[in-house]
PDB file of N, CA and C in Angstrom:
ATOM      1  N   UNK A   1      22.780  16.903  38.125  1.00  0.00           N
ATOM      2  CA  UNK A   1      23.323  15.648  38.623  1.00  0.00           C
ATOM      3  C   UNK A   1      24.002  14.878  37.494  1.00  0.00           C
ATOM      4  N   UNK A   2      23.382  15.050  36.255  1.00  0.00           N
ATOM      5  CA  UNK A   2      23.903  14.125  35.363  1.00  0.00           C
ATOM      6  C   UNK A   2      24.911  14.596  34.613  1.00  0.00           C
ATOM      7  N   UNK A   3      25.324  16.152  34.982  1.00  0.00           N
ATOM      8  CA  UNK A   3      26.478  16.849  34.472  1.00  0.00           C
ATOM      9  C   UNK A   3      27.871  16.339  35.640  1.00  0.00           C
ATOM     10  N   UNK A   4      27.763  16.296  36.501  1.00  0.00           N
ATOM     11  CA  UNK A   4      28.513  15.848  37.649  1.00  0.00           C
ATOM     12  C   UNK A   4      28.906  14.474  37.756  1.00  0.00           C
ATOM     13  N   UNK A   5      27.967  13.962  37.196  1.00  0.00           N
ATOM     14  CA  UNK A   5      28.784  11.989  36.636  1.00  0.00           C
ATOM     15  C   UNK A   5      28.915  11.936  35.349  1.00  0.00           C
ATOM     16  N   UNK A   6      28.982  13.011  34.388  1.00  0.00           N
ATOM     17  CA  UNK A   6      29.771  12.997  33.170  1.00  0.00           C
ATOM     18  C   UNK A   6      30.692  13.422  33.734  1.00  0.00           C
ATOM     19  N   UNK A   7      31.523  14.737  34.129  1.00  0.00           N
ATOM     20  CA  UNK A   7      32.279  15.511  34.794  1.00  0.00           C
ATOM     21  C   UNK A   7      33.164  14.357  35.003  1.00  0.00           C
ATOM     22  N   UNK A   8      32.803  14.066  36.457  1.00  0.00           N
ATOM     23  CA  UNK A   8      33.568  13.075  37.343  1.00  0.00           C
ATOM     24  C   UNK A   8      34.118  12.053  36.686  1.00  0.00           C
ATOM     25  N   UNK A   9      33.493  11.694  36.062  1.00  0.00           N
ATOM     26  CA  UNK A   9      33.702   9.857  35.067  1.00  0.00           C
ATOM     27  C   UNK A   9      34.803  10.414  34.019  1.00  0.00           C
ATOM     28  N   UNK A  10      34.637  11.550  33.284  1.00  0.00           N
ATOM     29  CA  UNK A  10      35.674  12.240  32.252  1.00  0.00           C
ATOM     30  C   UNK A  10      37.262  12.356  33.178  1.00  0.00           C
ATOM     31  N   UNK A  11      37.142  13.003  34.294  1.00  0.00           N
ATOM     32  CA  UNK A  11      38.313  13.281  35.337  1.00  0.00           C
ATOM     33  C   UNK A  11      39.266  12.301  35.758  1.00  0.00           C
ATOM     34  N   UNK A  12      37.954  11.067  35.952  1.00  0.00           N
ATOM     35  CA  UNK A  12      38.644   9.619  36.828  1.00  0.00           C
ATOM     36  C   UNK A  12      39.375   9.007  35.393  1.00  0.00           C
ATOM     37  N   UNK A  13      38.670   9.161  34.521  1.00  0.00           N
ATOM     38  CA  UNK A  13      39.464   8.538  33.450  1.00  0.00           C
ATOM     39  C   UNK A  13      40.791   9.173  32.727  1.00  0.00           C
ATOM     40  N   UNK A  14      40.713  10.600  32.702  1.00  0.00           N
ATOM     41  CA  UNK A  14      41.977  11.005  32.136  1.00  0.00           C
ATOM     42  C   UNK A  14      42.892  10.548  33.446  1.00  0.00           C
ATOM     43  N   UNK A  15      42.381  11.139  34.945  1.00  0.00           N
ATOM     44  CA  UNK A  15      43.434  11.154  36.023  1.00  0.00           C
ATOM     45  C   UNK A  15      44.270   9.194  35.665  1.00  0.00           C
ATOM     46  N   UNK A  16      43.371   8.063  35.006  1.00  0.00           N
ATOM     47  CA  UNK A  16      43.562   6.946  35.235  1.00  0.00           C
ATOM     48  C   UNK A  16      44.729   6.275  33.890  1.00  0.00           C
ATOM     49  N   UNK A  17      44.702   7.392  32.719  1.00  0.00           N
ATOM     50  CA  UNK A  17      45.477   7.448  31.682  1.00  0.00           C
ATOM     51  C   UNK A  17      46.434   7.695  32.081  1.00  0.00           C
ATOM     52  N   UNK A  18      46.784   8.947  33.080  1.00  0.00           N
ATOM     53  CA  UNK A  18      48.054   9.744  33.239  1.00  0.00           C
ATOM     54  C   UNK A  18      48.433   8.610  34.396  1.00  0.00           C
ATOM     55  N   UNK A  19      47.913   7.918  35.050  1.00  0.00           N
ATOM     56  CA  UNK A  19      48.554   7.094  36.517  1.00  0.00           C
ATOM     57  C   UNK A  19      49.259   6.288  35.420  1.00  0.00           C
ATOM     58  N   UNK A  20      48.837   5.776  34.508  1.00  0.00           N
ATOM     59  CA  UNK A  20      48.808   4.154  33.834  1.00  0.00           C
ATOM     60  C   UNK A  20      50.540   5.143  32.748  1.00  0.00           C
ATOM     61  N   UNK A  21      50.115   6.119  31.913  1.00  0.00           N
ATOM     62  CA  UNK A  21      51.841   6.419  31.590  1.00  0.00           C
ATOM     63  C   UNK A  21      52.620   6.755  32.607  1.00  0.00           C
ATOM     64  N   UNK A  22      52.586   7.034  33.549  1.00  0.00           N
ATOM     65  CA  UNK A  22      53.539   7.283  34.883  1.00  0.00           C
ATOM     66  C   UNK A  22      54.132   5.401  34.807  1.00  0.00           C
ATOM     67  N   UNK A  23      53.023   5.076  35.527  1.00  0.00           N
ATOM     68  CA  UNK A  23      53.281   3.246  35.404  1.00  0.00           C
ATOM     69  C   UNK A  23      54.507   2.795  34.601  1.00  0.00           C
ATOM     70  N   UNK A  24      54.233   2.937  33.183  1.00  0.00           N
ATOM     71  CA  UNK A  24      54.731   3.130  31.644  1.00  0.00           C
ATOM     72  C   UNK A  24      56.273   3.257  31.780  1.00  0.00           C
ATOM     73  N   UNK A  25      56.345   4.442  32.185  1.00  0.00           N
ATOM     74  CA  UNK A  25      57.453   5.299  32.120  1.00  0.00           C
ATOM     75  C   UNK A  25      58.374   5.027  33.190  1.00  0.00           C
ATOM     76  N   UNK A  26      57.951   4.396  34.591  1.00  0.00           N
ATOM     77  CA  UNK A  26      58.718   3.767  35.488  1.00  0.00           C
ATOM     78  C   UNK A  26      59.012   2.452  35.336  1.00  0.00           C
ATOM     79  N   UNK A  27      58.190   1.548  34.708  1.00  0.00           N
ATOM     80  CA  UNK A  27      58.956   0.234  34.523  1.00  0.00           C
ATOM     81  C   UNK A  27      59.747  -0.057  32.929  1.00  0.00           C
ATOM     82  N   UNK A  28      59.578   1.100  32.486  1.00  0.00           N
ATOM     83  CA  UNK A  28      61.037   1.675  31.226  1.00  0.00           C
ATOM     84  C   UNK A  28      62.216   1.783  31.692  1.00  0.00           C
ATOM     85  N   UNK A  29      61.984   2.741  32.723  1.00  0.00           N
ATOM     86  CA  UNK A  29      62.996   3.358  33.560  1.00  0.00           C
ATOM     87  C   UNK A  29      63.362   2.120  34.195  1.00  0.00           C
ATOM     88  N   UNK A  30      63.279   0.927  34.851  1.00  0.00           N
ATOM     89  CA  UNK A  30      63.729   0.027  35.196  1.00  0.00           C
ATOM     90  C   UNK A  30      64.454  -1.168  34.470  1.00  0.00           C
ATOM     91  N   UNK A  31      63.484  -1.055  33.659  1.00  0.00           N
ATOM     92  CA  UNK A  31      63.817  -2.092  32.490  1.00  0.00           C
ATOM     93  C   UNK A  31      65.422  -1.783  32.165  1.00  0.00           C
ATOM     94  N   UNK A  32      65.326  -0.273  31.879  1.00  0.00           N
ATOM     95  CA  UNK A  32      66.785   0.060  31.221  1.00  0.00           C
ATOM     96  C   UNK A  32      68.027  -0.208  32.084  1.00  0.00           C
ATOM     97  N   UNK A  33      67.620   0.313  33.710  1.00  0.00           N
ATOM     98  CA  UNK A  33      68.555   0.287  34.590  1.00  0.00           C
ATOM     99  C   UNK A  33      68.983  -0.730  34.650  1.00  0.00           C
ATOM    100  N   UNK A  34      68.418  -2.210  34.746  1.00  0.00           N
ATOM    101  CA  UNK A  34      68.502  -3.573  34.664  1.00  0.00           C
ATOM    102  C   UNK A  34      69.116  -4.206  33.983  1.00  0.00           C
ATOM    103  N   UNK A  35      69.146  -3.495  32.431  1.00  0.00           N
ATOM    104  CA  UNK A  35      69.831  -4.334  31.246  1.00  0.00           C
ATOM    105  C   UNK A  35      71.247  -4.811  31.080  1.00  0.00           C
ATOM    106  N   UNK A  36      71.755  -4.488  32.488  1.00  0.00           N
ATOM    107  CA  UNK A  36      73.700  -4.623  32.599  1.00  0.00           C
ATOM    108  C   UNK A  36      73.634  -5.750  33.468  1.00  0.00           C
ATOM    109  N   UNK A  37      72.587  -5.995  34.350  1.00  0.00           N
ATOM    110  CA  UNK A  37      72.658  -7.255  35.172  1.00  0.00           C
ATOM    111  C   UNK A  37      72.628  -8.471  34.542  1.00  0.00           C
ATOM    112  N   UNK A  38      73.709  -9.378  34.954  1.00  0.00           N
ATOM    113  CA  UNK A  38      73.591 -10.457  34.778  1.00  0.00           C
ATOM    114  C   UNK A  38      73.150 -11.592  35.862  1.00  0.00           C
ATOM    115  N   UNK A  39      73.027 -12.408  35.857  1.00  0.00           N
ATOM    116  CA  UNK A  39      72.382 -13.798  36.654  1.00  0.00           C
ATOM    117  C   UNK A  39      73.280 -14.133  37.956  1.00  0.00           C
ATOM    118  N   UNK A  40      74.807 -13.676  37.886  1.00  0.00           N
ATOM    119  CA  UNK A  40      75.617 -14.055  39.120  1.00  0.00           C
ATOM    120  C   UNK A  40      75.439 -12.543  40.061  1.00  0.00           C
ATOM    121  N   UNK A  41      75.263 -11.125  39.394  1.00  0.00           N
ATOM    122  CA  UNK A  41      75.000 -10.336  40.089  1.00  0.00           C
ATOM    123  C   UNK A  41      73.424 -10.352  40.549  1.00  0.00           C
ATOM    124  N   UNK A  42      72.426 -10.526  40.332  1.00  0.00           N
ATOM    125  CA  UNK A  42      71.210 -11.196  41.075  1.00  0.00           C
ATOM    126  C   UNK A  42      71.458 -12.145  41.977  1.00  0.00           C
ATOM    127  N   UNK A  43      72.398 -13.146  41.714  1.00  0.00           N
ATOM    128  CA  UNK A  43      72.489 -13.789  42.947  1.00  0.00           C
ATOM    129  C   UNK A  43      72.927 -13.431  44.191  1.00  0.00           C
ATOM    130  N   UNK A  44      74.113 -12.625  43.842  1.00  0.00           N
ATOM    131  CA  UNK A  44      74.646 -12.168  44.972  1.00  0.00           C
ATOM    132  C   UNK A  44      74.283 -11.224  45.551  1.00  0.00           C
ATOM    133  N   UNK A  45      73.034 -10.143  44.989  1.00  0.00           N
ATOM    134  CA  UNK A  45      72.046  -9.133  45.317  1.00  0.00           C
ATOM    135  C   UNK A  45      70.966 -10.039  46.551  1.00  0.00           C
ATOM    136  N   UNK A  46      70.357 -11.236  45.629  1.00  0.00           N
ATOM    137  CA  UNK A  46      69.875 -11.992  46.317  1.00  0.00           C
ATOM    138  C   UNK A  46      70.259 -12.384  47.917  1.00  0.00           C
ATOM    139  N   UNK A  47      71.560 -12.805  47.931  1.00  0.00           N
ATOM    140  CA  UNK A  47      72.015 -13.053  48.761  1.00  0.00           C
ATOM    141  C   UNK A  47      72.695 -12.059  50.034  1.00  0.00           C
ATOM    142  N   UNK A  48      72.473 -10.924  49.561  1.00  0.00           N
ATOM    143  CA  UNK A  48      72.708 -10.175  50.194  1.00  0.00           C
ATOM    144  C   UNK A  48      71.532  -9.629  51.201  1.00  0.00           C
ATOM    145  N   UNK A  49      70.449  -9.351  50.221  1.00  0.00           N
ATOM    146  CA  UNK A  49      69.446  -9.002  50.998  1.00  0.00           C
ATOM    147  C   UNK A  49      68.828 -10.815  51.823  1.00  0.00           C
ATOM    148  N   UNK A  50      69.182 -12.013  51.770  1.00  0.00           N
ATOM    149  CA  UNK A  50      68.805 -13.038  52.724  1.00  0.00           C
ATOM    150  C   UNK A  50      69.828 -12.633  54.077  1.00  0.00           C
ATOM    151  N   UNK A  51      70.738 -12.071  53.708  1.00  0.00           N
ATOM    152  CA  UNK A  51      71.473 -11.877  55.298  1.00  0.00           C
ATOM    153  C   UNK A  51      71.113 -10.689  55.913  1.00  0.00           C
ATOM    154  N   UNK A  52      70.606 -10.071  55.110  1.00  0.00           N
ATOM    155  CA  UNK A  52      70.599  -8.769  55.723  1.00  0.00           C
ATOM    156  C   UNK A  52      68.839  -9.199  56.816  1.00  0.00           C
ATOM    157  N   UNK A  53      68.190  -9.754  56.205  1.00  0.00           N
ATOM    158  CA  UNK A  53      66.735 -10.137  56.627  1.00  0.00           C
ATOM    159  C   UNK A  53      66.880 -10.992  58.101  1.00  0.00           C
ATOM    160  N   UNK A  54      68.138 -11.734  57.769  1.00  0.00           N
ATOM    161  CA  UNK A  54      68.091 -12.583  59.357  1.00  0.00           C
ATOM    162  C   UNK A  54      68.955 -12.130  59.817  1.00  0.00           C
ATOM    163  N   UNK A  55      69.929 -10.965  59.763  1.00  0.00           N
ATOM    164  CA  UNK A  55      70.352 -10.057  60.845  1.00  0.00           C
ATOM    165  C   UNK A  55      69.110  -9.126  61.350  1.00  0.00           C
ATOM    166  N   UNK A  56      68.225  -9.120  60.957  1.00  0.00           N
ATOM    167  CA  UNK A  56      67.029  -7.973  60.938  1.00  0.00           C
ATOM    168  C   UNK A  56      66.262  -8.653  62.144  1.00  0.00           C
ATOM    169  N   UNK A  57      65.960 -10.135  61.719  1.00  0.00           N
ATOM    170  CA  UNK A  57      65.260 -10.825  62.622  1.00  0.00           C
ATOM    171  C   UNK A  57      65.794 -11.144  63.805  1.00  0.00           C
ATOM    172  N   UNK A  58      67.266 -11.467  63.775  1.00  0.00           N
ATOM    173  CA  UNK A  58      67.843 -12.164  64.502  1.00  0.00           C
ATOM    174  C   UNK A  58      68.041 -10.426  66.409  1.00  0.00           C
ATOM    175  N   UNK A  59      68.342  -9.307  65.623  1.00  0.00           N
ATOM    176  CA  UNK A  59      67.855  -7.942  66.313  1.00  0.00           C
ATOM    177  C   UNK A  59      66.430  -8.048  66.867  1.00  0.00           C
ATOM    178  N   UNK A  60      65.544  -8.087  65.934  1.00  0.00           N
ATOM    179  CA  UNK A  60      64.265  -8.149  66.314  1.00  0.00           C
ATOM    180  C   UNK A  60      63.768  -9.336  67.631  1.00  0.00           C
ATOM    181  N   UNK A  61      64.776 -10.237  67.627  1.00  0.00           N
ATOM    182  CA  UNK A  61      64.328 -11.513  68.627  1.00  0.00           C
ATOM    183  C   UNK A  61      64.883 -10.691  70.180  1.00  0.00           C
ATOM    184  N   UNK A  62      66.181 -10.184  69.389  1.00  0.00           N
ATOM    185  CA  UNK A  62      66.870  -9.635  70.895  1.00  0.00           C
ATOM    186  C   UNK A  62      66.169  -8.635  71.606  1.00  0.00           C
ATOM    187  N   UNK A  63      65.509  -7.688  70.850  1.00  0.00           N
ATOM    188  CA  UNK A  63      64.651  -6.904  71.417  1.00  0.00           C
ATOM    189  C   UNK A  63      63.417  -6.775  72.315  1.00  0.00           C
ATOM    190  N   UNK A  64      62.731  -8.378  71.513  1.00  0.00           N
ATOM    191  CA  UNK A  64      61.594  -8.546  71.740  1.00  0.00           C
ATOM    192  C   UNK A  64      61.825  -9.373  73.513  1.00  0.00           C
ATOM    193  N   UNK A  65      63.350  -9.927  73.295  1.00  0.00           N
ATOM    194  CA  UNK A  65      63.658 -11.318  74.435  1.00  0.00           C
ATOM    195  C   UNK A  65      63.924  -9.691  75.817  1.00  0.00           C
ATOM    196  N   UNK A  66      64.340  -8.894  75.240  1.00  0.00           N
ATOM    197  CA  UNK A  66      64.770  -7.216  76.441  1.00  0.00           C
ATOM    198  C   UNK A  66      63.197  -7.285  76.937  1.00  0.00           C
ATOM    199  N   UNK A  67      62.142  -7.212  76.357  1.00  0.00           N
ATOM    200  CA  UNK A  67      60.350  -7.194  76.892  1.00  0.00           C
ATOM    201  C   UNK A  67      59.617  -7.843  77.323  1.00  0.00           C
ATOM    202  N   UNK A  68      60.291  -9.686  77.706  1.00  0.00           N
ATOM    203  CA  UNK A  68      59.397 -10.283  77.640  1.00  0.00           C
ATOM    204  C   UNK A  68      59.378 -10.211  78.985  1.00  0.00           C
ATOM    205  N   UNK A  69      58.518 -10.618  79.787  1.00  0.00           N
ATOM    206  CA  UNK A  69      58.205 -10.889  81.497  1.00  0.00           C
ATOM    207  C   UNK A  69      59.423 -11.523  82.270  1.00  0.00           C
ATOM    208  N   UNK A  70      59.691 -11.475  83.105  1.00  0.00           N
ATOM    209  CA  UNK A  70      60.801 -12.435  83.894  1.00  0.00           C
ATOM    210  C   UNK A  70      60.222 -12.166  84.812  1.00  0.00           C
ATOM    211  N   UNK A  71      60.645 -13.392  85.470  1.00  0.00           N
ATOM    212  CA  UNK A  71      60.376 -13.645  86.682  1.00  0.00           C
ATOM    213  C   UNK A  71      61.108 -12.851  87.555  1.00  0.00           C
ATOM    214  N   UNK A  72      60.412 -12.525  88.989  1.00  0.00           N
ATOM    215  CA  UNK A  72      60.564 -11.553  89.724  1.00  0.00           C
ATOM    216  C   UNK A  72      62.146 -11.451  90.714  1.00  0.00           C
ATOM    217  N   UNK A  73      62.562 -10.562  90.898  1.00  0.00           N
ATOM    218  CA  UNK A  73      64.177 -11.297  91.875  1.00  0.00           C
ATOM    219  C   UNK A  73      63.602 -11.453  93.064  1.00  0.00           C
ATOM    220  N   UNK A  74      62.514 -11.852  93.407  1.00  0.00           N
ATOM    221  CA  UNK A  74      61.603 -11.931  94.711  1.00  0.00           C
ATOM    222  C   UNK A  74      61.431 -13.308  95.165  1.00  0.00           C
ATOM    223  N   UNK A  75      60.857 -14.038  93.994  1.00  0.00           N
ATOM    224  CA  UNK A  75      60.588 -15.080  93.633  1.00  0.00           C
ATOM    225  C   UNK A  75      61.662 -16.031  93.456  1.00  0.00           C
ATOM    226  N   UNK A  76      62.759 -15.432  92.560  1.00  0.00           N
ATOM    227  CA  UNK A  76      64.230 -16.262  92.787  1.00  0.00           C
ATOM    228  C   UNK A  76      64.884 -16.226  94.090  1.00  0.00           C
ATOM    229  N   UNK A  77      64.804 -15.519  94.981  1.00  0.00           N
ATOM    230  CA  UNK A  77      65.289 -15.563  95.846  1.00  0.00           C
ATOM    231  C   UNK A  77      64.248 -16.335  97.085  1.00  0.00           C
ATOM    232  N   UNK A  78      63.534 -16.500  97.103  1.00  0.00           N
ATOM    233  CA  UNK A  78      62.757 -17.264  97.800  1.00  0.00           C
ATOM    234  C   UNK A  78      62.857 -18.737  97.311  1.00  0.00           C
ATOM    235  N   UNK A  79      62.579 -18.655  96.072  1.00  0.00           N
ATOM    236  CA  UNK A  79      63.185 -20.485  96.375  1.00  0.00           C
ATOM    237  C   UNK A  79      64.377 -20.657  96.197  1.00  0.00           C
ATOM    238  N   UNK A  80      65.632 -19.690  96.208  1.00  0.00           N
ATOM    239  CA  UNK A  80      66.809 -20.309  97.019  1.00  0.00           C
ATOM    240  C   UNK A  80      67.091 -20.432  98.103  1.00  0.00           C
ATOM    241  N   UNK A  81      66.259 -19.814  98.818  1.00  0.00           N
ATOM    242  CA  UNK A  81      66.014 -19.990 100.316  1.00  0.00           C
ATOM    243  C   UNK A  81      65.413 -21.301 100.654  1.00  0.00           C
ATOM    244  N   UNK A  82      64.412 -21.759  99.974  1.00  0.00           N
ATOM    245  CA  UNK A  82      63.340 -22.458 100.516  1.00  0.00           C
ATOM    246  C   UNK A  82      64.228 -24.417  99.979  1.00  0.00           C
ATOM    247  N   UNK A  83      65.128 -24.081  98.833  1.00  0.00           N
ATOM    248  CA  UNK A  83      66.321 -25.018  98.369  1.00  0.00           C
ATOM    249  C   UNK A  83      67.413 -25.087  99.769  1.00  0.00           C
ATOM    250  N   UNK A  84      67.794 -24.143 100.137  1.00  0.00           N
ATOM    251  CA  UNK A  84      68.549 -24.229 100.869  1.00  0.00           C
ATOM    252  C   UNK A  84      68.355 -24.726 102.127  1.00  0.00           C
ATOM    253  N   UNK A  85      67.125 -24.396 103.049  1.00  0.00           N
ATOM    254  CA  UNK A  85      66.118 -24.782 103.989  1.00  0.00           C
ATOM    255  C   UNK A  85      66.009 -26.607 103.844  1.00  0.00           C
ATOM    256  N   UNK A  86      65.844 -26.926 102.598  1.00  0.00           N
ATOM    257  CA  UNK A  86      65.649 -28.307 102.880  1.00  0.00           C
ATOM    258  C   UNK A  86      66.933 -28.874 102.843  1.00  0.00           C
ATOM    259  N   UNK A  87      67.025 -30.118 103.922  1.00  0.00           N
ATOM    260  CA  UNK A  87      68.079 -30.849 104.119  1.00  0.00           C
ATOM    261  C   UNK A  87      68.433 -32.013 102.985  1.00  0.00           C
ATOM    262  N   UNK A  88      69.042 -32.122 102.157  1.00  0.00           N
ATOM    263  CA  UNK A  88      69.756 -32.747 101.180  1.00  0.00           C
ATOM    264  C   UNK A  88      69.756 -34.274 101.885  1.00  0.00           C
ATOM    265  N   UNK A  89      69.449 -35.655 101.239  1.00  0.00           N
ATOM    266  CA  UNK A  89      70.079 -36.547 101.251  1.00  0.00           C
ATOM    267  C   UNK A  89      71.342 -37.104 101.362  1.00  0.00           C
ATOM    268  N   UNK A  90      71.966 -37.341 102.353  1.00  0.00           N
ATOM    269  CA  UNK A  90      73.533 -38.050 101.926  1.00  0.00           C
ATOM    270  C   UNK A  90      73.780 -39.358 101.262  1.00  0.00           C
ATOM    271  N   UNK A  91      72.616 -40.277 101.407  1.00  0.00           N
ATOM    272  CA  UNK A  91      72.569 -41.585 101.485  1.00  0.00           C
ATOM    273  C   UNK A  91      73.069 -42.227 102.746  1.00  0.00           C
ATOM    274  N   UNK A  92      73.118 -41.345 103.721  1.00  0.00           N
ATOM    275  CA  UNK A  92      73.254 -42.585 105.139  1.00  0.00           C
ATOM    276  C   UNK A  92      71.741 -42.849 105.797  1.00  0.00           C
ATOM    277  N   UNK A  93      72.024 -43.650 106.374  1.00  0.00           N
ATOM    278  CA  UNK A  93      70.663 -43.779 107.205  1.00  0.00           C
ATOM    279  C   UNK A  93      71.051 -43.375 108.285  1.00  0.00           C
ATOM    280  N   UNK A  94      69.990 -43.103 108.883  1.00  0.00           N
ATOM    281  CA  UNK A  94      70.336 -42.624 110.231  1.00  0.00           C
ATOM    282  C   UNK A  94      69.553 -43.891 111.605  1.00  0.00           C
ATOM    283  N   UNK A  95      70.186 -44.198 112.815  1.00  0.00           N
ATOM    284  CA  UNK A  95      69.735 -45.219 113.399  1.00  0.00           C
ATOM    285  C   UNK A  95      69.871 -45.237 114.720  1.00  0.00           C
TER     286      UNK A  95
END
């Protein structure tokens, strides 16, 4: 047993060295890619992905508005019937 949590504990730790230079080595790799950007191209990166997010949402509403419940053509048509059925006011009196 106590060879098996040396074992294990030796494994988790190298496996946790090699995650951590992977880590290392990808935010190098970024760092470098990055170093040509300037502050007006972030903005307009920025700004690109804010439109792209409320075209995203603005889809997502339309989709969600295609699912929501409506009312029945059963139901609309019965109270245009039941509108039509009643006699309207003219303002005369009748005598």
């Amino acid at each position: 047993m106590h060879q098996f949590l040396l074992y294990s504990s030796f494994f988790i730790g190298i496996l946790a060295l090699f995650l951590s230079f992977m880590a290392c080595a990808r935010l190098g790799k970024l760092i470098n890619i990055t170093k040509e950007l300037d502050w007006q191209q972030i903005a307009h990166l920025t700004g690109d992905v804010a439109s792209l997010k409320r075209s995203i949402q603005q889809t997502n509403n339309r989709l969600n508005g295609m699912h929501s419940p409506k009312v029945a053509d059963a139901e609309i048509m019965q109270q245009l019937l039941q509108a039509q059925a009643q006699p309207k006011p003219n303002g005369n009196l009748g005598g």
